[in-house]
PDB file of N, CA and C in Angstrom:
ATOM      1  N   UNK A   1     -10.819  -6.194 -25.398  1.00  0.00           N
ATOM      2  CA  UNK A   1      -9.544  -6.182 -26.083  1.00  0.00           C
ATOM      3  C   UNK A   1      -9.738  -6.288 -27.593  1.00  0.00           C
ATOM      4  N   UNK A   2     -10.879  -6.764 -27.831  1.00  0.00           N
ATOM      5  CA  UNK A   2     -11.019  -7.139 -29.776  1.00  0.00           C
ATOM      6  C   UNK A   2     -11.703  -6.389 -30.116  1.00  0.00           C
ATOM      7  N   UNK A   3     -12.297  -5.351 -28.939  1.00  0.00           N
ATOM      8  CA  UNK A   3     -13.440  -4.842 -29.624  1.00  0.00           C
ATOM      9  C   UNK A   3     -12.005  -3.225 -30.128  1.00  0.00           C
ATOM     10  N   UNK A   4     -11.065  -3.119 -28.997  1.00  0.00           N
ATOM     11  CA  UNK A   4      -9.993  -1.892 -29.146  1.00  0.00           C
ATOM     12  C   UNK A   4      -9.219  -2.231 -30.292  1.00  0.00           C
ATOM     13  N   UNK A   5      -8.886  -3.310 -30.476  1.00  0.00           N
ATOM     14  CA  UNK A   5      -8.176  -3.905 -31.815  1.00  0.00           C
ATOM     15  C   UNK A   5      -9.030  -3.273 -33.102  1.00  0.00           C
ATOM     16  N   UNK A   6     -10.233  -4.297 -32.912  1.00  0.00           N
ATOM     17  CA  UNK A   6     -10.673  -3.330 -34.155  1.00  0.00           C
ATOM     18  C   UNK A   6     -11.389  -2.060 -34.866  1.00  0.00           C
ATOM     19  N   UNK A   7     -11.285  -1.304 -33.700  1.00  0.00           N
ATOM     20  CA  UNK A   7     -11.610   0.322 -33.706  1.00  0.00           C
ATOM     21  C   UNK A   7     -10.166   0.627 -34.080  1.00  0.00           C
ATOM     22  N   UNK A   8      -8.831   0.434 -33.711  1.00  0.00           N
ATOM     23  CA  UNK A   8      -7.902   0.623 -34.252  1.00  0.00           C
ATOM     24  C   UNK A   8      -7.220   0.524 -35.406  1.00  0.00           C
ATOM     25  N   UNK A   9      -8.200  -0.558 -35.945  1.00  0.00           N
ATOM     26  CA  UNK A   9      -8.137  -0.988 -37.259  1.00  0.00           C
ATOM     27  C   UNK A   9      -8.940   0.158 -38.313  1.00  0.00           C
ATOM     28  N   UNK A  10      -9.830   0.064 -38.015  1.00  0.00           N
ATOM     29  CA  UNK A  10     -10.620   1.127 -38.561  1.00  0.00           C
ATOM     30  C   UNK A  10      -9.898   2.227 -38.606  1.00  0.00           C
ATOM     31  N   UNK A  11      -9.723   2.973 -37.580  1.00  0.00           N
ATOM     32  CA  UNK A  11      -8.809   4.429 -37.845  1.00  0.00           C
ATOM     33  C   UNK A  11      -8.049   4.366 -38.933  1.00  0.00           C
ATOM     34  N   UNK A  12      -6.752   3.209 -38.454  1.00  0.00           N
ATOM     35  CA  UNK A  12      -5.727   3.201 -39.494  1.00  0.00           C
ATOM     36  C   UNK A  12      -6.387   3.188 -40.794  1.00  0.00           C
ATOM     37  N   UNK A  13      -7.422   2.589 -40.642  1.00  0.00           N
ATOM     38  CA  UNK A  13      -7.942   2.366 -42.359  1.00  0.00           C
ATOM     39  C   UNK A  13      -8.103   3.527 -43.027  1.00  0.00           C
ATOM     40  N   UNK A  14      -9.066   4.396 -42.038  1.00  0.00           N
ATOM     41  CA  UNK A  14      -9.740   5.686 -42.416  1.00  0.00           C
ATOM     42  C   UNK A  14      -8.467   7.160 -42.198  1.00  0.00           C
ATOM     43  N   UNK A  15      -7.174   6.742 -41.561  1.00  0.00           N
ATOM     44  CA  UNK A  15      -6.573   7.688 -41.726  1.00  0.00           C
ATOM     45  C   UNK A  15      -5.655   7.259 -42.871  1.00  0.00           C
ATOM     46  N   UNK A  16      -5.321   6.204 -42.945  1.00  0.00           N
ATOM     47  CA  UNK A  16      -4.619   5.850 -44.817  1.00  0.00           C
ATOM     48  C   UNK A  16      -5.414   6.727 -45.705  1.00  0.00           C
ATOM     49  N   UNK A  17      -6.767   6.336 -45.914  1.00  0.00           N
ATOM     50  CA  UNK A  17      -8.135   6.295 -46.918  1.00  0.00           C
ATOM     51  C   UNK A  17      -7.577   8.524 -46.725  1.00  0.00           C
ATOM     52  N   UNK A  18      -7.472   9.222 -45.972  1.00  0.00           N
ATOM     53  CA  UNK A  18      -7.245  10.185 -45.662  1.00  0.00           C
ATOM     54  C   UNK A  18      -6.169  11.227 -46.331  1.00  0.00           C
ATOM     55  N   UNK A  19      -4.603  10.145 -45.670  1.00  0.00           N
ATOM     56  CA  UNK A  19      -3.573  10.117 -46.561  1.00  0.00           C
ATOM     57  C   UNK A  19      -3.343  10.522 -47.302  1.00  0.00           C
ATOM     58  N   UNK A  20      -4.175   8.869 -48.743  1.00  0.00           N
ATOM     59  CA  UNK A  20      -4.127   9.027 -49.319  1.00  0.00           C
ATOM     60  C   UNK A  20      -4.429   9.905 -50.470  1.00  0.00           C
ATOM     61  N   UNK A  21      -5.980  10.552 -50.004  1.00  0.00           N
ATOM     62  CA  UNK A  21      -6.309  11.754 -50.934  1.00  0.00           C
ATOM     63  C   UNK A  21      -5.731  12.630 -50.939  1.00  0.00           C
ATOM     64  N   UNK A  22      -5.590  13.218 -49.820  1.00  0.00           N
ATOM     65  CA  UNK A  22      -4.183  14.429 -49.361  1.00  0.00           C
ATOM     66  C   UNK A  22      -3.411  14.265 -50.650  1.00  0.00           C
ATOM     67  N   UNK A  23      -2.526  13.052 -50.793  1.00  0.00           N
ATOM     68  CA  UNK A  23      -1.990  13.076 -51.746  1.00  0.00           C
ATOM     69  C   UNK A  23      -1.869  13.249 -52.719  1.00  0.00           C
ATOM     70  N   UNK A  24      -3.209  12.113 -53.511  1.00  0.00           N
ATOM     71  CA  UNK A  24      -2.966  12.294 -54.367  1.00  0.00           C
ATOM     72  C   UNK A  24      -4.184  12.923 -55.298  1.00  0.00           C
ATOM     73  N   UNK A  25      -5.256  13.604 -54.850  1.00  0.00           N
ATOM     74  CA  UNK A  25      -6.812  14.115 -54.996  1.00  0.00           C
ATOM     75  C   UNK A  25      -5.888  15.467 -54.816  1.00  0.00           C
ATOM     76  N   UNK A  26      -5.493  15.773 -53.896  1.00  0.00           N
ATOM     77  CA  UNK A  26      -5.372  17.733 -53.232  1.00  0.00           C
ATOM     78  C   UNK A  26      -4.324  17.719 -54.203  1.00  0.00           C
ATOM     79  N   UNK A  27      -2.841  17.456 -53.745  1.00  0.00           N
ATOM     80  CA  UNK A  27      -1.774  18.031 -54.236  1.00  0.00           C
ATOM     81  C   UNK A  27      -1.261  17.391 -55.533  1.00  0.00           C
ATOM     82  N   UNK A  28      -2.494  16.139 -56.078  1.00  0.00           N
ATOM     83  CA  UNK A  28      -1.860  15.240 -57.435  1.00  0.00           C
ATOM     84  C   UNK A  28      -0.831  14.722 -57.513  1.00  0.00           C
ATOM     85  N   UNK A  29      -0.529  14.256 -56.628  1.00  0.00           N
ATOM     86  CA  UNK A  29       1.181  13.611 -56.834  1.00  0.00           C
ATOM     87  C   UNK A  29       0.901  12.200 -57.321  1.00  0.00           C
ATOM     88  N   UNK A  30       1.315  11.646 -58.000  1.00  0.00           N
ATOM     89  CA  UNK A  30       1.438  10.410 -58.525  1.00  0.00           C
ATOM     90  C   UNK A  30       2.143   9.038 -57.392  1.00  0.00           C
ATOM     91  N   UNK A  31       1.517   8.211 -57.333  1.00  0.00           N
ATOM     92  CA  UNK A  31       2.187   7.136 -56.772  1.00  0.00           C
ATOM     93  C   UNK A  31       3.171   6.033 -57.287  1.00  0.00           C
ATOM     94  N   UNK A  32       4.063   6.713 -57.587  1.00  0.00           N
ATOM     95  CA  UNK A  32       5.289   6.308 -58.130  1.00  0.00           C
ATOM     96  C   UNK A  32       6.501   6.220 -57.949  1.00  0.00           C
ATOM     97  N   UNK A  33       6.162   7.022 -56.435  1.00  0.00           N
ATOM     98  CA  UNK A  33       7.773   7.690 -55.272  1.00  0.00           C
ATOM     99  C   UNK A  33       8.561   6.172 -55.033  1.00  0.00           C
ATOM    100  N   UNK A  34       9.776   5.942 -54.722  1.00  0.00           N
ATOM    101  CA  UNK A  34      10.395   5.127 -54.389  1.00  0.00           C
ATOM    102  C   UNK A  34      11.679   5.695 -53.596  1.00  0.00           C
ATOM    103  N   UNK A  35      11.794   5.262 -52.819  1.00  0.00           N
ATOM    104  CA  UNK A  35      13.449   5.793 -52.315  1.00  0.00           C
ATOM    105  C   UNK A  35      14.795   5.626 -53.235  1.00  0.00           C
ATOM    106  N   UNK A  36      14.760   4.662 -54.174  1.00  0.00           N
ATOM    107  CA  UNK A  36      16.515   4.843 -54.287  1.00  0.00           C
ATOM    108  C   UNK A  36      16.061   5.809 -55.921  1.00  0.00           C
ATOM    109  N   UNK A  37      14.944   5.875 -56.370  1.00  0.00           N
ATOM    110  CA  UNK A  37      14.537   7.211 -57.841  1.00  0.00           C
ATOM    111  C   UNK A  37      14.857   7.912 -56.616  1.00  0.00           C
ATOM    112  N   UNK A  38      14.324   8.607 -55.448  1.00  0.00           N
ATOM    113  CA  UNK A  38      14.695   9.871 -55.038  1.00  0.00           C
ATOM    114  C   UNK A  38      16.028   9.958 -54.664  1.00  0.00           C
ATOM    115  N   UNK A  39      16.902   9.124 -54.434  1.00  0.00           N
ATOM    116  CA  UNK A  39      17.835   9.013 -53.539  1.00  0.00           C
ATOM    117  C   UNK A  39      19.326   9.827 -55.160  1.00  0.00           C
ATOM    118  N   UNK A  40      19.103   8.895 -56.117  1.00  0.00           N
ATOM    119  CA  UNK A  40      19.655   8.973 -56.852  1.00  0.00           C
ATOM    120  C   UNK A  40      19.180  10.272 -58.166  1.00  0.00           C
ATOM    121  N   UNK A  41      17.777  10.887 -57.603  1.00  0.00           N
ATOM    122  CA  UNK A  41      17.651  12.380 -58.348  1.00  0.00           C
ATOM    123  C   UNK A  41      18.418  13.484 -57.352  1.00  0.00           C
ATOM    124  N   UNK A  42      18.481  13.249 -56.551  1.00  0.00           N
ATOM    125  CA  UNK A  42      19.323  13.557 -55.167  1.00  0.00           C
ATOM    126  C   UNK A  42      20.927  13.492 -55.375  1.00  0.00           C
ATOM    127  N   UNK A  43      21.176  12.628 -55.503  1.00  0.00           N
ATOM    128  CA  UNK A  43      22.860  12.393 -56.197  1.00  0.00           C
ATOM    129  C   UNK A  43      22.991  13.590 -57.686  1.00  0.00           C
ATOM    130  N   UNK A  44      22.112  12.903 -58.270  1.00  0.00           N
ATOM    131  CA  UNK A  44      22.244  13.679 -59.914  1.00  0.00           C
ATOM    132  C   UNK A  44      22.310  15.461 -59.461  1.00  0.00           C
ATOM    133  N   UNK A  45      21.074  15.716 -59.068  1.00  0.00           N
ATOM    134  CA  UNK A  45      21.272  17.538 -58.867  1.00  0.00           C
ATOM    135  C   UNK A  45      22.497  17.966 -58.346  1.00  0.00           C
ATOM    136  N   UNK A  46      23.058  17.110 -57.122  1.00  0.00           N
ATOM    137  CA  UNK A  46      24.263  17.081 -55.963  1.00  0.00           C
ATOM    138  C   UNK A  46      25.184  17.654 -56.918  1.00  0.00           C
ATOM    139  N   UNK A  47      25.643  16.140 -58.269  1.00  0.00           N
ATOM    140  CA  UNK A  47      26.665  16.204 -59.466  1.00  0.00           C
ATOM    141  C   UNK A  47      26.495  17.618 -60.193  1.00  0.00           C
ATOM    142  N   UNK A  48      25.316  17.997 -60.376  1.00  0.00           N
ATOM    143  CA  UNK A  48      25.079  18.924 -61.478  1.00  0.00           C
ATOM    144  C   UNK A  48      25.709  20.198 -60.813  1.00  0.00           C
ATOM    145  N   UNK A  49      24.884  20.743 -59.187  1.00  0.00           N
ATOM    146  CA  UNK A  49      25.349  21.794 -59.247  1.00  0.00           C
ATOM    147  C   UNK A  49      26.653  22.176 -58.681  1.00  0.00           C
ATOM    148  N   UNK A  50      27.540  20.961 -58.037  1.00  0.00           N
ATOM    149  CA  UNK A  50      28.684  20.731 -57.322  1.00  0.00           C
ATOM    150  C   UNK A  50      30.030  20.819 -57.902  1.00  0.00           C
ATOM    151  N   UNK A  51      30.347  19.507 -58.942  1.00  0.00           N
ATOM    152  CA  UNK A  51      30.802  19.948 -59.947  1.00  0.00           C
ATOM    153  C   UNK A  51      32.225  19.123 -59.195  1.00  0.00           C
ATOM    154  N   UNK A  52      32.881  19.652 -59.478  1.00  0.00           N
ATOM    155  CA  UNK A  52      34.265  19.339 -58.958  1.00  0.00           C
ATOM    156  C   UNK A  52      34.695  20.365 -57.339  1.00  0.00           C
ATOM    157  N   UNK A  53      34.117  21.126 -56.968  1.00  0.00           N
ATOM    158  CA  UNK A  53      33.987  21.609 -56.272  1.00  0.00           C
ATOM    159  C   UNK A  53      33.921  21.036 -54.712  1.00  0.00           C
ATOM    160  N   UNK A  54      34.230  22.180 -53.755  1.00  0.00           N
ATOM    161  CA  UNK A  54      34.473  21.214 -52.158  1.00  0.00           C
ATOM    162  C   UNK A  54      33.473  21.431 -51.749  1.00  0.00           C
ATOM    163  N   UNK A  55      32.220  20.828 -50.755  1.00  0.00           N
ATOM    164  CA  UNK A  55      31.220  21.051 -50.267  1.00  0.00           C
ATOM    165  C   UNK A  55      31.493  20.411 -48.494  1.00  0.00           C
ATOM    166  N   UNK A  56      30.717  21.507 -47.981  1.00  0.00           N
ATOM    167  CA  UNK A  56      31.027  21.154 -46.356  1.00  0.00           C
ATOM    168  C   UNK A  56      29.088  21.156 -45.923  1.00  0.00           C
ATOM    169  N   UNK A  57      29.339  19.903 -45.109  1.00  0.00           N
ATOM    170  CA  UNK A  57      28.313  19.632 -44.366  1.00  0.00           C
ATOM    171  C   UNK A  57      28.060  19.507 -42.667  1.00  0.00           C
ATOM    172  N   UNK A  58      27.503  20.122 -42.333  1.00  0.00           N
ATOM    173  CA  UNK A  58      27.280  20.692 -40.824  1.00  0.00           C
ATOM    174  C   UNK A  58      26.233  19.377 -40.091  1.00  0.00           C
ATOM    175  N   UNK A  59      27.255  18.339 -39.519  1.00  0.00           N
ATOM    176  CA  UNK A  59      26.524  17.464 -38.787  1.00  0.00           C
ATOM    177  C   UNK A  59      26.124  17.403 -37.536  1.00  0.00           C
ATOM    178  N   UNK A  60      24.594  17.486 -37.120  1.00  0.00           N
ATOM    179  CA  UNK A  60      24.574  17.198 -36.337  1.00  0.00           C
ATOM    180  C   UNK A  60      23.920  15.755 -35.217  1.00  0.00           C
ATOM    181  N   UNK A  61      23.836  14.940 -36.484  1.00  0.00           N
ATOM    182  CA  UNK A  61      23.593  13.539 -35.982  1.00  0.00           C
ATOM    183  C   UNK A  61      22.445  13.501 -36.042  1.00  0.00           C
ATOM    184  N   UNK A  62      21.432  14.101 -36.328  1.00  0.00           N
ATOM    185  CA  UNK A  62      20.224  13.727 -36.594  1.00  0.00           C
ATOM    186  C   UNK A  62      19.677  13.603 -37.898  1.00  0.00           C
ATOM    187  N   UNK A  63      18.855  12.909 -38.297  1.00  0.00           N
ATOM    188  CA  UNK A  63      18.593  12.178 -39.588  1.00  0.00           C
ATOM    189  C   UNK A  63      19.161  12.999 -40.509  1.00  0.00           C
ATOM    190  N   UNK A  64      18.364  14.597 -41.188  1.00  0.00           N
ATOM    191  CA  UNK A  64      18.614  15.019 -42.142  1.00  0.00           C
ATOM    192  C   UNK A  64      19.908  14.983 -42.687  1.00  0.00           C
ATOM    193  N   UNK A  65      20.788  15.994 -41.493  1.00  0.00           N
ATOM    194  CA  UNK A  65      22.048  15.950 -41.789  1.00  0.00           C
ATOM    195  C   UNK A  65      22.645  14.934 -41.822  1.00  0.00           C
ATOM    196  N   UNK A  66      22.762  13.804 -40.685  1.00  0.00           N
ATOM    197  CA  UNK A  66      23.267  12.372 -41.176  1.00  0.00           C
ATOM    198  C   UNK A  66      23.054  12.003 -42.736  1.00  0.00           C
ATOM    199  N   UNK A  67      22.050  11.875 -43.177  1.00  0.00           N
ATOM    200  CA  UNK A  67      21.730  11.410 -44.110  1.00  0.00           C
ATOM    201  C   UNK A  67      22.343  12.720 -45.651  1.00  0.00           C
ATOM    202  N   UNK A  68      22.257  13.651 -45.313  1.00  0.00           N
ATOM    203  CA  UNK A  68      23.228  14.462 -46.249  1.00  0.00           C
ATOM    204  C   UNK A  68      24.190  14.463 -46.129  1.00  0.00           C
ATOM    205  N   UNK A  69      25.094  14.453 -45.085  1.00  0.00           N
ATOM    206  CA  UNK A  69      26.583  13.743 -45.086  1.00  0.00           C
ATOM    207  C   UNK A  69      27.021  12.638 -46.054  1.00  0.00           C
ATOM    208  N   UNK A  70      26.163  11.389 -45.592  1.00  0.00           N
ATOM    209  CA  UNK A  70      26.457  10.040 -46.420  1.00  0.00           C
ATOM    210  C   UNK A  70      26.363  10.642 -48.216  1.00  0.00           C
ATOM    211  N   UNK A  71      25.215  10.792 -48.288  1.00  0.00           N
ATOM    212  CA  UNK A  71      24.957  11.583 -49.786  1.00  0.00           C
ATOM    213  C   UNK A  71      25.881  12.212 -50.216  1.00  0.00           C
ATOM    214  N   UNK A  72      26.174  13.440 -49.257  1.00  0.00           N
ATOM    215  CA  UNK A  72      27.645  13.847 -50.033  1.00  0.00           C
ATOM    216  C   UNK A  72      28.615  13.277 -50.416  1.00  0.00           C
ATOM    217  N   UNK A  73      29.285  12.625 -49.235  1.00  0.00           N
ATOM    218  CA  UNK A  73      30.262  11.249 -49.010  1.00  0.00           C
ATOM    219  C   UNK A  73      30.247  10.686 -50.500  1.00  0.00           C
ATOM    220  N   UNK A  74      29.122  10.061 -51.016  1.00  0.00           N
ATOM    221  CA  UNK A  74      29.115   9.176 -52.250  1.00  0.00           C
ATOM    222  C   UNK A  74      29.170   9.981 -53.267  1.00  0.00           C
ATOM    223  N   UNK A  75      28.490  11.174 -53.371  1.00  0.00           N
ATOM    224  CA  UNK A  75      28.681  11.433 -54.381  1.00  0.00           C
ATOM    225  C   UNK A  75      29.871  12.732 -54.474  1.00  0.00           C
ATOM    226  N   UNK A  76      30.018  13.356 -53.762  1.00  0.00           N
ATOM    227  CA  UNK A  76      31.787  13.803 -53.945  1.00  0.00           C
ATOM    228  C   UNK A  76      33.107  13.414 -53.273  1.00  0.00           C
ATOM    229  N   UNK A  77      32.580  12.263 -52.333  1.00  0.00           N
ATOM    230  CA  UNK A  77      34.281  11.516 -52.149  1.00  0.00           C
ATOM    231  C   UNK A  77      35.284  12.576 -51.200  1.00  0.00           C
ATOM    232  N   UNK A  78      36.163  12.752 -51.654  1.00  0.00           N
ATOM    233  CA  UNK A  78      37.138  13.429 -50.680  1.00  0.00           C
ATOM    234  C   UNK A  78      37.109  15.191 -51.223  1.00  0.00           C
ATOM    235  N   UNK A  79      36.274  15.098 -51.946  1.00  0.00           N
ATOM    236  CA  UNK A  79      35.532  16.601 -52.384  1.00  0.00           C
ATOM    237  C   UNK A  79      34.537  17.483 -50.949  1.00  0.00           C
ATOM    238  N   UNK A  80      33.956  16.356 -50.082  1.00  0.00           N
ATOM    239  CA  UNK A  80      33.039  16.672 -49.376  1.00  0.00           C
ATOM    240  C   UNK A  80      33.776  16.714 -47.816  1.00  0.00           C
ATOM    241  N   UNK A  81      33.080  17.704 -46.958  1.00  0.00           N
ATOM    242  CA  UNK A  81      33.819  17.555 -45.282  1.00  0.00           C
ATOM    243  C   UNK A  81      32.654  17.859 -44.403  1.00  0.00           C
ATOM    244  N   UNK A  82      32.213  16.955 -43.789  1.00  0.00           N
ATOM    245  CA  UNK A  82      31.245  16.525 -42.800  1.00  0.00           C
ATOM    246  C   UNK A  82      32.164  17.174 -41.095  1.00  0.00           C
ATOM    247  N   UNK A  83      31.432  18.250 -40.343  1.00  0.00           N
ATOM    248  CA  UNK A  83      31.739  18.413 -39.690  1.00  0.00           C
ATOM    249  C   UNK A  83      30.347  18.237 -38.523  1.00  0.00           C
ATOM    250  N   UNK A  84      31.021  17.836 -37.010  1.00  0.00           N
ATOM    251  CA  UNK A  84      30.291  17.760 -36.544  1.00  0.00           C
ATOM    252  C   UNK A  84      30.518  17.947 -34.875  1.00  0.00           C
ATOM    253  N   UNK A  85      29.592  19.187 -34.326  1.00  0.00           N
ATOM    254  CA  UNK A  85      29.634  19.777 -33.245  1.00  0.00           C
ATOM    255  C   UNK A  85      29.262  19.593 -32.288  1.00  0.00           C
ATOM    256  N   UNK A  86      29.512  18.740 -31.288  1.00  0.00           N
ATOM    257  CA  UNK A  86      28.326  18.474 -29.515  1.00  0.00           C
ATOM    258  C   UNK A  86      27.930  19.793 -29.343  1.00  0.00           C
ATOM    259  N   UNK A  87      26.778  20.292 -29.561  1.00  0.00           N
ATOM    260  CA  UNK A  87      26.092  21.284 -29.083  1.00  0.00           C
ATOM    261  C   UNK A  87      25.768  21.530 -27.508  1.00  0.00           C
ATOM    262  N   UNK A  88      26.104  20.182 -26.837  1.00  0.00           N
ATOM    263  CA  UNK A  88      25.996  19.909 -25.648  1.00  0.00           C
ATOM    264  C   UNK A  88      24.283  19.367 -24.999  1.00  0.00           C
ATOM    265  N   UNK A  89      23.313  19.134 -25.977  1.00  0.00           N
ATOM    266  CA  UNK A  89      22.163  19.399 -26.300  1.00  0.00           C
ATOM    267  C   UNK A  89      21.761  17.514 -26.249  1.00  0.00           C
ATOM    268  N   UNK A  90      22.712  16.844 -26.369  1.00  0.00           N
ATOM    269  CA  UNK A  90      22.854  15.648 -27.118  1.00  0.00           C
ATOM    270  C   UNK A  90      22.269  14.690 -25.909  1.00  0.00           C
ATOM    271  N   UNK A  91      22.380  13.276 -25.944  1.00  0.00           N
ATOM    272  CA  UNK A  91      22.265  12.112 -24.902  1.00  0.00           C
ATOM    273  C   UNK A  91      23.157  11.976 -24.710  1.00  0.00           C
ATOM    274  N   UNK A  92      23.207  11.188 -23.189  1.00  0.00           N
ATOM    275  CA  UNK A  92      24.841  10.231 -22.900  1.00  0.00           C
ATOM    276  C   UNK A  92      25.226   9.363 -24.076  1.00  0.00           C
ATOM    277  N   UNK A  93      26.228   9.779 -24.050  1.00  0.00           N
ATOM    278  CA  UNK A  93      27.340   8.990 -25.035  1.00  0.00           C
ATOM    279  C   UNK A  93      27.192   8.716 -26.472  1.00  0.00           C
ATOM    280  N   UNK A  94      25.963   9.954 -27.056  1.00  0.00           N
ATOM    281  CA  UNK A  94      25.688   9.937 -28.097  1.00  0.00           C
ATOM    282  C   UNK A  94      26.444  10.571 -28.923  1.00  0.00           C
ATOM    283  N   UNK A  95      27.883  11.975 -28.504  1.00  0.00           N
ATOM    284  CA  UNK A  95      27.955  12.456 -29.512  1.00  0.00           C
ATOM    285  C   UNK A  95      29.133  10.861 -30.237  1.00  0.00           C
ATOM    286  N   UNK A  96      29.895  10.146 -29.138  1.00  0.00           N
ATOM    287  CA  UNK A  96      30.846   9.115 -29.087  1.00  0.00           C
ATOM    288  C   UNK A  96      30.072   8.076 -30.406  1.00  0.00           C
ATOM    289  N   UNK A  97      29.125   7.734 -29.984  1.00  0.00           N
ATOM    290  CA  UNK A  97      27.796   6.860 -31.567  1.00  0.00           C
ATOM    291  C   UNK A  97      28.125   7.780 -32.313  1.00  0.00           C
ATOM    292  N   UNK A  98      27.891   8.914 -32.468  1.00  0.00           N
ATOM    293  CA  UNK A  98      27.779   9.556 -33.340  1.00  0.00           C
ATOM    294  C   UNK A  98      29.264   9.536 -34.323  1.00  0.00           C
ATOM    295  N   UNK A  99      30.357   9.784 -33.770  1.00  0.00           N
ATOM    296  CA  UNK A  99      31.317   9.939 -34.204  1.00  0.00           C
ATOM    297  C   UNK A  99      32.197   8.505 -35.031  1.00  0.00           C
ATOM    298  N   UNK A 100      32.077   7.768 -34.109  1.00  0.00           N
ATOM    299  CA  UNK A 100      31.945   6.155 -34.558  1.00  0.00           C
ATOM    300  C   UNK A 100      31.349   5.760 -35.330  1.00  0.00           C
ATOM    301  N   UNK A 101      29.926   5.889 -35.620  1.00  0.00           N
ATOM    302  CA  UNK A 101      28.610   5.589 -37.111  1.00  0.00           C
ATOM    303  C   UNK A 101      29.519   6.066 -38.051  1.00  0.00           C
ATOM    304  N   UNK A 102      30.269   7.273 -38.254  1.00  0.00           N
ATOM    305  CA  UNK A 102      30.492   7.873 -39.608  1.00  0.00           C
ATOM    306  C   UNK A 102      31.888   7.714 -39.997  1.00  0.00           C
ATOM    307  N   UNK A 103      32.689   7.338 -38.892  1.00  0.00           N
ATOM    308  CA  UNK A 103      33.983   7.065 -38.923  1.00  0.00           C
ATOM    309  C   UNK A 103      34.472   5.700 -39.777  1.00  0.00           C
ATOM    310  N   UNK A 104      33.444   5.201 -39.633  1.00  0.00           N
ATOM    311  CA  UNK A 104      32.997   3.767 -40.315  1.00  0.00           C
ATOM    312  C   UNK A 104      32.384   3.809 -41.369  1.00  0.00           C
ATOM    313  N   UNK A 105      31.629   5.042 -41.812  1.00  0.00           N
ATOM    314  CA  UNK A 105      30.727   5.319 -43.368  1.00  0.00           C
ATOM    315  C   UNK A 105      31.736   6.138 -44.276  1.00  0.00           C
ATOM    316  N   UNK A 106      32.411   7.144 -43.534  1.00  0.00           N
ATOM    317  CA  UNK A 106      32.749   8.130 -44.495  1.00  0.00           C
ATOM    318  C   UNK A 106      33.874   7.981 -44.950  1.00  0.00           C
ATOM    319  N   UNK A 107      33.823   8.254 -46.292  1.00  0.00           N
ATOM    320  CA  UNK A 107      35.405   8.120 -46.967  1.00  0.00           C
ATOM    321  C   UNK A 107      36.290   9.828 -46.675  1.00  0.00           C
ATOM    322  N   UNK A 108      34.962  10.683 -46.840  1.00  0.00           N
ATOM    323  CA  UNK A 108      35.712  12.210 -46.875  1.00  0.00           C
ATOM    324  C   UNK A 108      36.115  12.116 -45.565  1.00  0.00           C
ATOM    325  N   UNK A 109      36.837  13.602 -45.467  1.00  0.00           N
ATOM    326  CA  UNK A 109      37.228  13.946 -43.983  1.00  0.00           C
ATOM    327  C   UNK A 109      35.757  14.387 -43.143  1.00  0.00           C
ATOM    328  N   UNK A 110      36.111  14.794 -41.991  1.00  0.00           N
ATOM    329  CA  UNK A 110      35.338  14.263 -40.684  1.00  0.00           C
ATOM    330  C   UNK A 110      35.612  15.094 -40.168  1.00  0.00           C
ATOM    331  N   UNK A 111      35.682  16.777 -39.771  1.00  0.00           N
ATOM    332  CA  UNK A 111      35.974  17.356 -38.412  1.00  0.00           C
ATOM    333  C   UNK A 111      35.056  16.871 -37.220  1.00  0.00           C
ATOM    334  N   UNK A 112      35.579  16.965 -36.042  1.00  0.00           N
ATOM    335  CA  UNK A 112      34.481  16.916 -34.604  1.00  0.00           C
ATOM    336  C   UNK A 112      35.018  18.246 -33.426  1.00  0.00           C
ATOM    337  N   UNK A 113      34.260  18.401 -32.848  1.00  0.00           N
ATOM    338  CA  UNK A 113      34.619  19.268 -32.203  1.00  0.00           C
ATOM    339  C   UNK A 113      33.933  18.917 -31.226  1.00  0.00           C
ATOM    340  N   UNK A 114      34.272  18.865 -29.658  1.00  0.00           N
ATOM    341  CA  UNK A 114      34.247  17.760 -28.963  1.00  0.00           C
ATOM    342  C   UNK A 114      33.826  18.920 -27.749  1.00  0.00           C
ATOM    343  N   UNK A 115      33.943  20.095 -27.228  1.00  0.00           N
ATOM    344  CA  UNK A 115      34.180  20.719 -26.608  1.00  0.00           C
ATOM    345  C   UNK A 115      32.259  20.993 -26.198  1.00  0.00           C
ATOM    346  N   UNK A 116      31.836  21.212 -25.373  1.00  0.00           N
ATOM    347  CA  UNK A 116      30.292  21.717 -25.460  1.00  0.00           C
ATOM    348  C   UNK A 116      30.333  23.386 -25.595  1.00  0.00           C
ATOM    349  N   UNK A 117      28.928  23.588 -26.167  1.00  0.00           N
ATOM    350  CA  UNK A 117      28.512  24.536 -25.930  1.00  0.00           C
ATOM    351  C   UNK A 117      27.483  25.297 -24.813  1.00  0.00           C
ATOM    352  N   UNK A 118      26.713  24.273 -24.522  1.00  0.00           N
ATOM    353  CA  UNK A 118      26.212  24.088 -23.430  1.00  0.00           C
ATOM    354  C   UNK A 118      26.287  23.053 -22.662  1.00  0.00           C
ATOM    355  N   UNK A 119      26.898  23.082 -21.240  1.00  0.00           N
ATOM    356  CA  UNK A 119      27.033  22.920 -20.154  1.00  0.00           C
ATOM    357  C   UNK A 119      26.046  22.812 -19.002  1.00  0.00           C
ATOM    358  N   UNK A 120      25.305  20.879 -18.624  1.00  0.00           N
ATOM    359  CA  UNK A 120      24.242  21.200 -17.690  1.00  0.00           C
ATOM    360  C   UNK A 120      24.648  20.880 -16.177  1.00  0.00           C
TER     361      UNK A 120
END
């Protein structure tokens, strides 16, 4: 058991040590990333190329789009419309989470469309 522990240890070490060159040896990126600098260069471009303008976002509950919904949400307000489709594709009672999570986040409007597309 200690001897699997620390062969596991090792990997992790040697796939960080890995990682990290990837990073920042191959493609030079600087280690300086933070989430709320990206979050909020993310907002800024949003402002720049948006404008006063209406923007619609196609939800389908999984991270990206979740997470560009909210983004929109904040940064255009009742400018932005998060729609979101059961593809029929989904888990039990997930599109219902789904609809509830944002009903509770979002200030903009919200279409759902509730109907499947596929049928198992």
């Amino acid at each position: 058991m200690v001897f699997n522990s620390i062969q596991k240890l090792c990997i992790q070490r040697k796939a960080k040590k890995i990682f990290k060159n990837f990073l920042y040896k191959i493609c030079c990126l600087k280690p300086d990333w933070n989430p709320e600098i990206m979050i909020e260069k993310i907002e800024n471009e949003i402002k720049e190329k948006v404008g006063n303008e209406r923007v619609i976002c196609t939800l389908s509950g999984g991270v990206d789009s979740s997470l560009l919904s909210i983004i929109l949400n904040n940064v255009c307000g009742k400018n932005s419309l998060s729609i979101f489709v059961n593809n029929g594709l989904l888990r039990k009672n997930e599109p219902e989470n789904i609809i509830k999570f944002f009903e509770k986040r979002l200030t903009s409007d919200m279409l759902m469309h509730q109907n499947c597309f596929l049928k198992g």
